[in-house]
C-alpha atoms as a PDB file:
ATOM      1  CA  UNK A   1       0.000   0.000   0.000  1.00  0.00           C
ATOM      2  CA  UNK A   2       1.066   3.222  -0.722  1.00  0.00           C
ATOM      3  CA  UNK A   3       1.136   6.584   1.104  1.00  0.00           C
ATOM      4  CA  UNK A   4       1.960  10.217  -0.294  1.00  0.00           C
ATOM      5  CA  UNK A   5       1.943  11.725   3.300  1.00  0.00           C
ATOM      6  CA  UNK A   6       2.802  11.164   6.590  1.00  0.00           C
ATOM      7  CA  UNK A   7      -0.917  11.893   7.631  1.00  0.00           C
ATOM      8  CA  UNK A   8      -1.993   9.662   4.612  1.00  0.00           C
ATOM      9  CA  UNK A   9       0.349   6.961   6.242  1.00  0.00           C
ATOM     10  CA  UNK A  10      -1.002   7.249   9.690  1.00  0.00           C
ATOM     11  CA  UNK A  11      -4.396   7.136   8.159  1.00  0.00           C
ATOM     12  CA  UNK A  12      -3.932   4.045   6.603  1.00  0.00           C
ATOM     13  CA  UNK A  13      -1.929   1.802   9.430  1.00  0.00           C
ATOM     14  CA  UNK A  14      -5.052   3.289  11.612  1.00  0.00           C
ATOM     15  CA  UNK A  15      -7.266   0.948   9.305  1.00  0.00           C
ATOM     16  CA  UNK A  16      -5.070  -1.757   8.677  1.00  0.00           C
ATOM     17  CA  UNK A  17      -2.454  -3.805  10.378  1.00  0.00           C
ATOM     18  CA  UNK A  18       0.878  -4.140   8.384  1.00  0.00           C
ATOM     19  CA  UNK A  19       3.653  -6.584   8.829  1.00  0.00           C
ATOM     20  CA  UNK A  20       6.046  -4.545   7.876  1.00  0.00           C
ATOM     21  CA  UNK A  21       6.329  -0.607   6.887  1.00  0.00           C
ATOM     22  CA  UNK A  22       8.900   0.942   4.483  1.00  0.00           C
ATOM     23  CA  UNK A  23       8.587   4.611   4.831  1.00  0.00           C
ATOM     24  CA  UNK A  24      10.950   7.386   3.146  1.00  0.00           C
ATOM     25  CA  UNK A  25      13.166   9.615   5.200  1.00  0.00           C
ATOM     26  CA  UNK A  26      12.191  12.907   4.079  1.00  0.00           C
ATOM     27  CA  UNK A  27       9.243  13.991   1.931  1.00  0.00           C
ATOM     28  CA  UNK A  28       8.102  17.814   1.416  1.00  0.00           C
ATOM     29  CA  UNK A  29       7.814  19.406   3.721  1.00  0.00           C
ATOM     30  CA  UNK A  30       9.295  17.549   6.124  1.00  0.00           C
ATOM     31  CA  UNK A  31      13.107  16.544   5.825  1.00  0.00           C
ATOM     32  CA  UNK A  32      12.830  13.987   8.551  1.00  0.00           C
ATOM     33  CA  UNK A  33       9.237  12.618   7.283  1.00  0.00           C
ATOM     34  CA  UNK A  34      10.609   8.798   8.370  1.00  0.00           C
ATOM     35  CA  UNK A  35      11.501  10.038  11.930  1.00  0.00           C
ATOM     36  CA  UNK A  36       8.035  11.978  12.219  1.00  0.00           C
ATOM     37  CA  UNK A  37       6.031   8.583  11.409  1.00  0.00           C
ATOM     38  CA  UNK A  38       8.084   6.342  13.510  1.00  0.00           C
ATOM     39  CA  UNK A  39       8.234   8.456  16.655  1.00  0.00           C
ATOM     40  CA  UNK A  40       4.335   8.790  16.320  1.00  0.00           C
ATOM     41  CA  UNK A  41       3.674   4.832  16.058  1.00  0.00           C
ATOM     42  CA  UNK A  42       6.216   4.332  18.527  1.00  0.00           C
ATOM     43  CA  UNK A  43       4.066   6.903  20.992  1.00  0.00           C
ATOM     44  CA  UNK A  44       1.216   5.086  20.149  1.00  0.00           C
ATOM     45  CA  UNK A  45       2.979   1.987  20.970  1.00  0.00           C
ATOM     46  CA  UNK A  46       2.491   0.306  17.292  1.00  0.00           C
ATOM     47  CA  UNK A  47       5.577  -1.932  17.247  1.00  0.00           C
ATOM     48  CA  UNK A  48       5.485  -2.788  13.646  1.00  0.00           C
ATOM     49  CA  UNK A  49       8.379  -3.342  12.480  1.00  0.00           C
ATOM     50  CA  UNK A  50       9.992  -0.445  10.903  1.00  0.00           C
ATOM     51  CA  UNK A  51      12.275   0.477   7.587  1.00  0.00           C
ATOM     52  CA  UNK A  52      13.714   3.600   6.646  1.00  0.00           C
ATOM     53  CA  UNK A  53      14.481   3.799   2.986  1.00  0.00           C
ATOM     54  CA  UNK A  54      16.855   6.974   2.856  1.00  0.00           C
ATOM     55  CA  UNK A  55      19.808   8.626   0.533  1.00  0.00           C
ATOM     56  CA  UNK A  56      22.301   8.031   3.013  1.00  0.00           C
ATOM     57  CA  UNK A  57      23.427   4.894   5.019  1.00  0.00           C
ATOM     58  CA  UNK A  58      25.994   6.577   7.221  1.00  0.00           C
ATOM     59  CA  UNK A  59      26.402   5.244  10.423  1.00  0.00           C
ATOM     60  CA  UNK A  60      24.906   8.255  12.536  1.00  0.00           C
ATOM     61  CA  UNK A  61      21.766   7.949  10.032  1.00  0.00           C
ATOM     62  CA  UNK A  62      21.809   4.061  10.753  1.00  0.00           C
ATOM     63  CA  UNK A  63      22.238   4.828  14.738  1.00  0.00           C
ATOM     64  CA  UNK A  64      19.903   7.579  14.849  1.00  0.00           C
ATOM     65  CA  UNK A  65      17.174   5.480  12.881  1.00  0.00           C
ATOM     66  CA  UNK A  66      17.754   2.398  15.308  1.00  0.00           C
ATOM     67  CA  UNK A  67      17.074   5.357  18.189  1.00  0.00           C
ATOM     68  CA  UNK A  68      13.902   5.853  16.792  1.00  0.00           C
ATOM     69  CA  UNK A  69      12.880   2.163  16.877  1.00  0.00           C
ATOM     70  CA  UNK A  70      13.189   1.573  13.329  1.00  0.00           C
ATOM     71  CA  UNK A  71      14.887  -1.998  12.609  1.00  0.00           C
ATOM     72  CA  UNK A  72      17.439  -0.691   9.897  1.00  0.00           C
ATOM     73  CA  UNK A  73      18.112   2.628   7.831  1.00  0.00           C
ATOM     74  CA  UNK A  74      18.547   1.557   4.048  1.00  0.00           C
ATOM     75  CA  UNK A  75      19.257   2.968   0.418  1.00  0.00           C
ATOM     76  CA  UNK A  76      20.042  -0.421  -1.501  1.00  0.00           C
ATOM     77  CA  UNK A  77      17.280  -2.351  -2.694  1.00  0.00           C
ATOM     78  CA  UNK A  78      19.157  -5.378  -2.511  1.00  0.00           C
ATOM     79  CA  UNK A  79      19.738  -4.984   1.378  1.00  0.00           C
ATOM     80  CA  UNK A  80      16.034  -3.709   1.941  1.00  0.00           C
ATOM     81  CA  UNK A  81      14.380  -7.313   0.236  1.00  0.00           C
ATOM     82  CA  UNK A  82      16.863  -8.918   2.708  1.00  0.00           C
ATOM     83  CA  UNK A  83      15.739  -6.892   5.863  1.00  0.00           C
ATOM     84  CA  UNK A  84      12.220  -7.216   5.257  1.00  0.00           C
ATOM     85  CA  UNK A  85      12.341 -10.791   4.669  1.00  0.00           C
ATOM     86  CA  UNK A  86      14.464 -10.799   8.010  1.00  0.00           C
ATOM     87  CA  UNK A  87      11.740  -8.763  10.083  1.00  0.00           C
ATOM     88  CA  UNK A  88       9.472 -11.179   8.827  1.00  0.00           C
ATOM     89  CA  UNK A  89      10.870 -14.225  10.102  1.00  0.00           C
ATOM     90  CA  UNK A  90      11.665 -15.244   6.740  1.00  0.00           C
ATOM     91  CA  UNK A  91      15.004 -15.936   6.155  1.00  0.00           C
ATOM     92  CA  UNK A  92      15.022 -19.878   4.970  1.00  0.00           C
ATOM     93  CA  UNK A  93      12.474 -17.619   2.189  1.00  0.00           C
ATOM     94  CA  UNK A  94      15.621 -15.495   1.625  1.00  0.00           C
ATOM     95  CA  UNK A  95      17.814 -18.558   0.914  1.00  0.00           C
ATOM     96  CA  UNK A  96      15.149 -19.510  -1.715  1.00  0.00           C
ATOM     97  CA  UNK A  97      13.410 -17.281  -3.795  1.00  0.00           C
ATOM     98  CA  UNK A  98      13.771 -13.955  -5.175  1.00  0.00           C
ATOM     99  CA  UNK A  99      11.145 -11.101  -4.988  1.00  0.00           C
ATOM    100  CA  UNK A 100       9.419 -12.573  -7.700  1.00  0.00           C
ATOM    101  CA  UNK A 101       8.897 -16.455  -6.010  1.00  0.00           C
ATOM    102  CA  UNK A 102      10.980 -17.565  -8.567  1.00  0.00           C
ATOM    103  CA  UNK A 103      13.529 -20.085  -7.436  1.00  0.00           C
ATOM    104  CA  UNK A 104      17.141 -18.566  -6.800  1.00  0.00           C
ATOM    105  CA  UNK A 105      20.478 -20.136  -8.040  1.00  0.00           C
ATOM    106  CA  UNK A 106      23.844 -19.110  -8.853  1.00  0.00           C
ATOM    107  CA  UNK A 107      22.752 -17.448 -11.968  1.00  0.00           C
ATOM    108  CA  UNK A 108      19.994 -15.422 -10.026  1.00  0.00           C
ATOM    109  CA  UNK A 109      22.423 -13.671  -7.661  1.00  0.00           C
ATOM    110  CA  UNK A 110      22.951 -10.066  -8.095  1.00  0.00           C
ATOM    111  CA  UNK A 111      20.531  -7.152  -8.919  1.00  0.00           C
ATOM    112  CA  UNK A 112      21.184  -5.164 -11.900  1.00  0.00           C
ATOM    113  CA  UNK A 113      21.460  -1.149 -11.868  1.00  0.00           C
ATOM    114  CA  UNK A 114      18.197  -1.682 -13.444  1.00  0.00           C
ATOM    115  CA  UNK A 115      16.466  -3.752 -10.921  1.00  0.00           C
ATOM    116  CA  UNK A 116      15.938  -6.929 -12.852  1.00  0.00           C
ATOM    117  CA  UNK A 117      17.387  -9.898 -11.649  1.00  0.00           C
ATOM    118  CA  UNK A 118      20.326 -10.839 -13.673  1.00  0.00           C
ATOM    119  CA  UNK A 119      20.204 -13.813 -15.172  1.00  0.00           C
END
C-alpha cells in the first residue's frame, strides 16, 4: 500500500495492520518525514516493524534510525528485500526465492542497476 503523506500513512496503518512498513526519510515538507512517522507509532505503541528507505546509510543515520525504533536505515534495494524478509521471520524464504517467487540459483544472484534480476 502506498502513502503520499505522513498523515496519509497514519491514516492508513489506523485501518489496517501491516507486517512490515517501508517509509521514506524525508518527503516535502518535512526533511525527517521517516523520523516523524516512527516516533508517532512508537508513541502510540504500534511496534510494527519499521524500515527507513533513505539517501544516506551513514552510520549516525543508521544509529539515529535504530534510536527511533526503526529496525534498519537503508538505500540499496538489494539490502532492503533482505531486511524485510528478516523482520518477517523469513530468512530460509531469503535462501530460496527472489522477490518474484521464482527459485534462486547461482545465476539469479545479483541485482542489476536496473532492478531486474540478472540472469
Amino acid at each position: 500500500m502506498l502513502a503520499q503523506s505522513t498523515d496519509e500513512a497514519l491514516k492508513k496503518i489506523s485501518r489496517q495492520r501491516f507486517d512490515t512498513i517501508i517509509f521514506d526519510m524525508g518527503r516535502p515538507p518535512d526533511s525527517r518525514a521517516g523520523y516523524t512517522l516512527l516516533d508517532k507509532l512508537r508513541s502510540s505503541r504500534d511496534q510494527t516493524p519499521f524500515i527507513i528507505y533513505a539517501g544516506s546509510r551513514d552510520p549516525e543515520h543508521v544509529a539515529e534510525s535504530r534510536r527511533h525504533g526503526a529496525i534498519g536505515c537503508i538505500n540499496n534495494a538489494n539490502e532492503l528485500f533482505e531486511m524485510v524478509l528478516s523482520a518477517l521471520g523469513h530468512d530460509a524464504l531469503k535462501r530460496q526465492c527472489t522477490p518474484t517467487g521464482e527459485r534462486l540459483s547461482a545465476r539469479h544472484s545479483r541485482r542489476s542497476a536496473a532492478g531486474d534480476w540478472e540472469r
